[in-house]
PDB file of N, CA and C in Angstrom:
ATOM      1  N   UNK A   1     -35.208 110.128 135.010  1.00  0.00           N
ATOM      2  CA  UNK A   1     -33.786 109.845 135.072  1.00  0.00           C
ATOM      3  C   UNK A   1     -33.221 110.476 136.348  1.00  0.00           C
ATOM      4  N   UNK A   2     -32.410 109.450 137.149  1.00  0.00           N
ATOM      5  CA  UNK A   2     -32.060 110.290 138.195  1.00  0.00           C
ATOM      6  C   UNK A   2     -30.650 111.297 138.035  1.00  0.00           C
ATOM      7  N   UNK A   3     -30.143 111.377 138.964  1.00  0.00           N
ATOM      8  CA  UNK A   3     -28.772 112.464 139.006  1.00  0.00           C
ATOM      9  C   UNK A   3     -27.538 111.760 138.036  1.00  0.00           C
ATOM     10  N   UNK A   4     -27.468 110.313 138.937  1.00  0.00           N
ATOM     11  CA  UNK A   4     -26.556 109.412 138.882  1.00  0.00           C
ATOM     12  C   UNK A   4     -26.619 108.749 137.084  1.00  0.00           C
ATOM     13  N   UNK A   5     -27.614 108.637 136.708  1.00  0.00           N
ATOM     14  CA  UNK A   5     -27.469 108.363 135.261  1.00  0.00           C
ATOM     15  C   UNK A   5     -27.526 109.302 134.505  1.00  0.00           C
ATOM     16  N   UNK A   6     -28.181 110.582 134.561  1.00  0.00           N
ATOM     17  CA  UNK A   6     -27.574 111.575 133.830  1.00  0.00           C
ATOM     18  C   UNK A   6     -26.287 112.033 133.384  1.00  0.00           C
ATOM     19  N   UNK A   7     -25.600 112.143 135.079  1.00  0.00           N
ATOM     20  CA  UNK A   7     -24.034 112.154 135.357  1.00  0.00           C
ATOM     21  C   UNK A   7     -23.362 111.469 134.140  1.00  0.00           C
ATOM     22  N   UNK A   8     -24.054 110.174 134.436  1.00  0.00           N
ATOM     23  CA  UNK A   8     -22.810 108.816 133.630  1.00  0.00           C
ATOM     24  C   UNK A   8     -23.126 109.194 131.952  1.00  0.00           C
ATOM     25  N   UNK A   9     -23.983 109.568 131.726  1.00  0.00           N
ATOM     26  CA  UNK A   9     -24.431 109.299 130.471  1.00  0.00           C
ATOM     27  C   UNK A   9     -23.716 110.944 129.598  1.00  0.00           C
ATOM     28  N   UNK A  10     -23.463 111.707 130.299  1.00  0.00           N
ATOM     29  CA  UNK A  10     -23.372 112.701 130.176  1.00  0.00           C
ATOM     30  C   UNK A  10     -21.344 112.659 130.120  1.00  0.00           C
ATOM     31  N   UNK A  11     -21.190 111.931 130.957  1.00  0.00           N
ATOM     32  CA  UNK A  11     -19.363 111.701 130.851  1.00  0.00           C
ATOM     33  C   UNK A  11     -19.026 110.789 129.801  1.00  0.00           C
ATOM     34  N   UNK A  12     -20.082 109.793 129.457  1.00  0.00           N
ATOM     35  CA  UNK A  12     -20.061 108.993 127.910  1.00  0.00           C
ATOM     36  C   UNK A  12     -20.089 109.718 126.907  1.00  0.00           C
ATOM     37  N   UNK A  13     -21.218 110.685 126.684  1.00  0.00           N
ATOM     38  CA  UNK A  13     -20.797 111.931 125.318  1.00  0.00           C
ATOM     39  C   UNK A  13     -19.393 112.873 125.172  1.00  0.00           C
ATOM     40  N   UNK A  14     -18.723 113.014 126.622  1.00  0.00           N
ATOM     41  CA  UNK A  14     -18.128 113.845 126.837  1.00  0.00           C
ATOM     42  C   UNK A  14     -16.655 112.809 126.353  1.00  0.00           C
ATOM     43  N   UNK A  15     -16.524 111.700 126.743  1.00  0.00           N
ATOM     44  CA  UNK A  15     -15.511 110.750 126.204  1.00  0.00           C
ATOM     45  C   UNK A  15     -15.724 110.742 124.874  1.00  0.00           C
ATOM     46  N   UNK A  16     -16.928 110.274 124.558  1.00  0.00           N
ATOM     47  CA  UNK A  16     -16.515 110.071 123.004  1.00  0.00           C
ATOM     48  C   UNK A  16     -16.355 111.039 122.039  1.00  0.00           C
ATOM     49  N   UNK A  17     -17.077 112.318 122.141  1.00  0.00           N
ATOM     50  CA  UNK A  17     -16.377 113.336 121.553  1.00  0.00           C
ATOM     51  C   UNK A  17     -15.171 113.912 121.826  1.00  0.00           C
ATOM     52  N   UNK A  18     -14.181 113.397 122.515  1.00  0.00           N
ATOM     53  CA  UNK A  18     -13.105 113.862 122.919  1.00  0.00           C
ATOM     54  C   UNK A  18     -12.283 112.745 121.947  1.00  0.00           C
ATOM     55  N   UNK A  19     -12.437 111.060 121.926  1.00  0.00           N
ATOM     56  CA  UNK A  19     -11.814 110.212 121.439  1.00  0.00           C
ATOM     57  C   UNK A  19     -12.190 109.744 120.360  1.00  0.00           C
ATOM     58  N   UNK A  20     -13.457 110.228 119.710  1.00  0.00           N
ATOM     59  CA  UNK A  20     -14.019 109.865 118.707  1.00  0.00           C
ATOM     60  C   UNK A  20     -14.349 111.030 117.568  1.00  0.00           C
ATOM     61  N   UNK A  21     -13.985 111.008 116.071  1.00  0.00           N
ATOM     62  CA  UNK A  21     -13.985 112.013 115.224  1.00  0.00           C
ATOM     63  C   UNK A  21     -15.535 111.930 114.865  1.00  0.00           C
ATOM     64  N   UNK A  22     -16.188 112.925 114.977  1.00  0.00           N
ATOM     65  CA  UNK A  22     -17.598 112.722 114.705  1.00  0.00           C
ATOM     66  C   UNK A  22     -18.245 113.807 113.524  1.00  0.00           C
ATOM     67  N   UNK A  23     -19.411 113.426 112.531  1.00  0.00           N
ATOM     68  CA  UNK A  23     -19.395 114.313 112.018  1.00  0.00           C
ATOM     69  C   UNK A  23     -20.498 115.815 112.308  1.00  0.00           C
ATOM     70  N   UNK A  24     -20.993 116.555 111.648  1.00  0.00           N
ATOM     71  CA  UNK A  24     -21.659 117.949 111.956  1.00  0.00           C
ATOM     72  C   UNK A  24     -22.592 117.442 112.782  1.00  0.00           C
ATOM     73  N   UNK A  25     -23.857 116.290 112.083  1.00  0.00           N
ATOM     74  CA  UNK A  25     -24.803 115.808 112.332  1.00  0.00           C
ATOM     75  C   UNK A  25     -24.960 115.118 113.801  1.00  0.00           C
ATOM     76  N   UNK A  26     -24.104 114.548 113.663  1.00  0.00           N
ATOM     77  CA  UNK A  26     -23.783 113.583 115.347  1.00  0.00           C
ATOM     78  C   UNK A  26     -23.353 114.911 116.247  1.00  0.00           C
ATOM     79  N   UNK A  27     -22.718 115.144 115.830  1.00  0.00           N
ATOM     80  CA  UNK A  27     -22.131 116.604 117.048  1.00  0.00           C
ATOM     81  C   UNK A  27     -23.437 117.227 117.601  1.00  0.00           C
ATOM     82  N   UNK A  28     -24.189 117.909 116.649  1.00  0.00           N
ATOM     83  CA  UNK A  28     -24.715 118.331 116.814  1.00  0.00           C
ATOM     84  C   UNK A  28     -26.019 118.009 117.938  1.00  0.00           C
ATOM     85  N   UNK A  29     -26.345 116.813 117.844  1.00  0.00           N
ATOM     86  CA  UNK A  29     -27.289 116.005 118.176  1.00  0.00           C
ATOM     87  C   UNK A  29     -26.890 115.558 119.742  1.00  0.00           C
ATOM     88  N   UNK A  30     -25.425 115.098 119.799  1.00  0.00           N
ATOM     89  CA  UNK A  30     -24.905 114.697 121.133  1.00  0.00           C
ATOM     90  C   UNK A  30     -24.604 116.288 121.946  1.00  0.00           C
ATOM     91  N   UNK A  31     -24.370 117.523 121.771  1.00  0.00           N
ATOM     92  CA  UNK A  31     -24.645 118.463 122.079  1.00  0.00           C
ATOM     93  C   UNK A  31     -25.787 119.328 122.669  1.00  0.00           C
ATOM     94  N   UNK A  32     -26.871 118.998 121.960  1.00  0.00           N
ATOM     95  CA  UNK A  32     -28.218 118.534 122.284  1.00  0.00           C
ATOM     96  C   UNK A  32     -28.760 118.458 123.784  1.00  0.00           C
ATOM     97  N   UNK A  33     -28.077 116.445 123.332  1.00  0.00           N
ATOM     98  CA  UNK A  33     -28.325 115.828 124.733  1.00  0.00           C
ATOM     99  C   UNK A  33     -27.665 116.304 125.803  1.00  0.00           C
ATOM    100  N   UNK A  34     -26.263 116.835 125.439  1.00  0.00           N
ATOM    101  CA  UNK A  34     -25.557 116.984 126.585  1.00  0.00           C
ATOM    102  C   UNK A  34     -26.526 118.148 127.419  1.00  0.00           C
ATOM    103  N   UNK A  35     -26.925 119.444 126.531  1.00  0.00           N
ATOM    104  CA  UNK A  35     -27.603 120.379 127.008  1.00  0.00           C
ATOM    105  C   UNK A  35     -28.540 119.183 127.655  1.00  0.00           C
ATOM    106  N   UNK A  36     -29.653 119.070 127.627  1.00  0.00           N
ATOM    107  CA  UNK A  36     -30.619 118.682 128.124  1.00  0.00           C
ATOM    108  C   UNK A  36     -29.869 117.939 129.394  1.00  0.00           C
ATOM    109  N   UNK A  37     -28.926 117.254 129.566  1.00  0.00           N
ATOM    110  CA  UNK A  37     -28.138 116.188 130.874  1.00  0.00           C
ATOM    111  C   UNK A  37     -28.152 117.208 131.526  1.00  0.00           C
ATOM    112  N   UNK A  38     -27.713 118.408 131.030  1.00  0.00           N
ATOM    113  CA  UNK A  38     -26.599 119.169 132.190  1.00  0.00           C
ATOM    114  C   UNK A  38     -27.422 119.992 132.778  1.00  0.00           C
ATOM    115  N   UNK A  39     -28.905 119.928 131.831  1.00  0.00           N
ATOM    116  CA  UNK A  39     -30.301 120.845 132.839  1.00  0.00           C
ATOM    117  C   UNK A  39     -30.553 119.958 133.696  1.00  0.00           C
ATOM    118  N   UNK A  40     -31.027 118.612 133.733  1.00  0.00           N
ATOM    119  CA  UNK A  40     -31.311 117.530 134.239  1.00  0.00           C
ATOM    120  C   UNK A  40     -30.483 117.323 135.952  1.00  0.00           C
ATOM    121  N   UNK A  41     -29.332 118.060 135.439  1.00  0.00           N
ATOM    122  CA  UNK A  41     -28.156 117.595 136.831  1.00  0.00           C
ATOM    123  C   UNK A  41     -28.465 119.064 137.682  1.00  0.00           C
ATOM    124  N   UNK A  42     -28.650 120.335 136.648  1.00  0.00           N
ATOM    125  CA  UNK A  42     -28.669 121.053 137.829  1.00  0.00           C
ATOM    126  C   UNK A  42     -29.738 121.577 137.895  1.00  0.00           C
ATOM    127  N   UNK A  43     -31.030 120.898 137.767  1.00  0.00           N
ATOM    128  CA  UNK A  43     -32.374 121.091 138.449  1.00  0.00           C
ATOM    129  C   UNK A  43     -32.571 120.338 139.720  1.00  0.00           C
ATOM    130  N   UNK A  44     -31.764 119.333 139.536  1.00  0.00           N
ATOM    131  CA  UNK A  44     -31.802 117.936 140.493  1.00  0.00           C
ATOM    132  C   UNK A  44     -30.874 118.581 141.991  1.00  0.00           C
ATOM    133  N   UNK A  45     -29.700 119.510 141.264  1.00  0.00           N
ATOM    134  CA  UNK A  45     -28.759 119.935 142.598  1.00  0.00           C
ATOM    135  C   UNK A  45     -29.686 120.802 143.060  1.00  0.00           C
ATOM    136  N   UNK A  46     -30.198 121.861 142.317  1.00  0.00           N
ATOM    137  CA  UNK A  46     -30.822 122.931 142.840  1.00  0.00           C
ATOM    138  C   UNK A  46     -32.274 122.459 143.182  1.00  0.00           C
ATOM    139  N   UNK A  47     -33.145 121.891 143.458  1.00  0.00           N
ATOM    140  CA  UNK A  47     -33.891 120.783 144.349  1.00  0.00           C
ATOM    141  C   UNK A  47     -33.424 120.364 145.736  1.00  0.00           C
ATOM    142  N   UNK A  48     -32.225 119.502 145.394  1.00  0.00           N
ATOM    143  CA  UNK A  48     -31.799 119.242 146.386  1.00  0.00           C
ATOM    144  C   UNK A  48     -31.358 120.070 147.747  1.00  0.00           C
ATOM    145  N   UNK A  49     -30.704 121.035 146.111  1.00  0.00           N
ATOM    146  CA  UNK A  49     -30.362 122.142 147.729  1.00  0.00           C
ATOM    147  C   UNK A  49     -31.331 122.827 148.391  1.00  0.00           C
ATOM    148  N   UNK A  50     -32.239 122.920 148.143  1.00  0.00           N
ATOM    149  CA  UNK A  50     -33.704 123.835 148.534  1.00  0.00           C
ATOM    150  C   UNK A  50     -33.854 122.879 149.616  1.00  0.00           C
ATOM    151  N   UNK A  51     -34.358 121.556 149.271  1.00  0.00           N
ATOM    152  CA  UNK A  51     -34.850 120.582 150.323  1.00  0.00           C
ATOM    153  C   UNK A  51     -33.841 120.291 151.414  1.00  0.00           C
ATOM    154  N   UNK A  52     -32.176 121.116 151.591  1.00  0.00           N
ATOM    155  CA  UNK A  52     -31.731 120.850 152.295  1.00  0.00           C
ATOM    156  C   UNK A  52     -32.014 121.883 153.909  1.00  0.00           C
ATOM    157  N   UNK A  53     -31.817 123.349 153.017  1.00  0.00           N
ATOM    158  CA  UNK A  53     -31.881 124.634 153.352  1.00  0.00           C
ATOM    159  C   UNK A  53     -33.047 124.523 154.365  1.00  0.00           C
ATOM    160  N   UNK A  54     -34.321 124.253 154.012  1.00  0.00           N
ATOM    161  CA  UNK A  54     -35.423 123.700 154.214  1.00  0.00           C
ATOM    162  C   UNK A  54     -35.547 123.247 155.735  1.00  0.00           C
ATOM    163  N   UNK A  55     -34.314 121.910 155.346  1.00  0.00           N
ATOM    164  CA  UNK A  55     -34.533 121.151 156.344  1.00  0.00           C
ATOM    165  C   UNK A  55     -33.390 121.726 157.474  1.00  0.00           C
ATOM    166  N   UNK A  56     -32.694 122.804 157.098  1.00  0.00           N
ATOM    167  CA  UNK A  56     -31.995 123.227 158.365  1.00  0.00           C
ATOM    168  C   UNK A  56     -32.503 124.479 158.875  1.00  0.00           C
ATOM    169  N   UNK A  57     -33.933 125.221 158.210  1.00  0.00           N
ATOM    170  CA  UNK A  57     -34.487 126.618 159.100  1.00  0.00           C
ATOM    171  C   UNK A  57     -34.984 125.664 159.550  1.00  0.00           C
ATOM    172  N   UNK A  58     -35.690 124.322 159.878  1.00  0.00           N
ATOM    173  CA  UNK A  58     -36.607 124.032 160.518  1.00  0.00           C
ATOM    174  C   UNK A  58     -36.321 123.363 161.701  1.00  0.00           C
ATOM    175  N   UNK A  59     -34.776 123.596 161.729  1.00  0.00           N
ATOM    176  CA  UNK A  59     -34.007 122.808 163.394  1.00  0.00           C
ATOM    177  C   UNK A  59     -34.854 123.634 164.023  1.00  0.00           C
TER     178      UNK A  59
END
């Protein structure tokens, strides 16, 4: 999964538990995922940023 669908998928849980009454079970579960998105996004930044850093000692 890249950055960009994590992102989206991750602002979809975040809408519908905001607009949608959900119960223990679902909460719980979309909470979950969200954990797992929000590792997903910042393994991907912190990657990125390495490979940037990277690429500017090596001017």
């Amino acid at each position: 999964m890249n950055y960009n669908d994590a992102l989206q998928e991750l602002q979809g849980i975040v809408m519908e538990l905001e607009n949608n009454p959900t119960d223990i079970e679902s909460l719980a579960k979309k909470l979950k995922r969200a954990q797992t998105l929000i590792k997903a996004c910042k393994d991907k930044l912190t990657k990125t940023d390495e490979e940037i850093q990277k690429l500017l000692k090596a001017e």
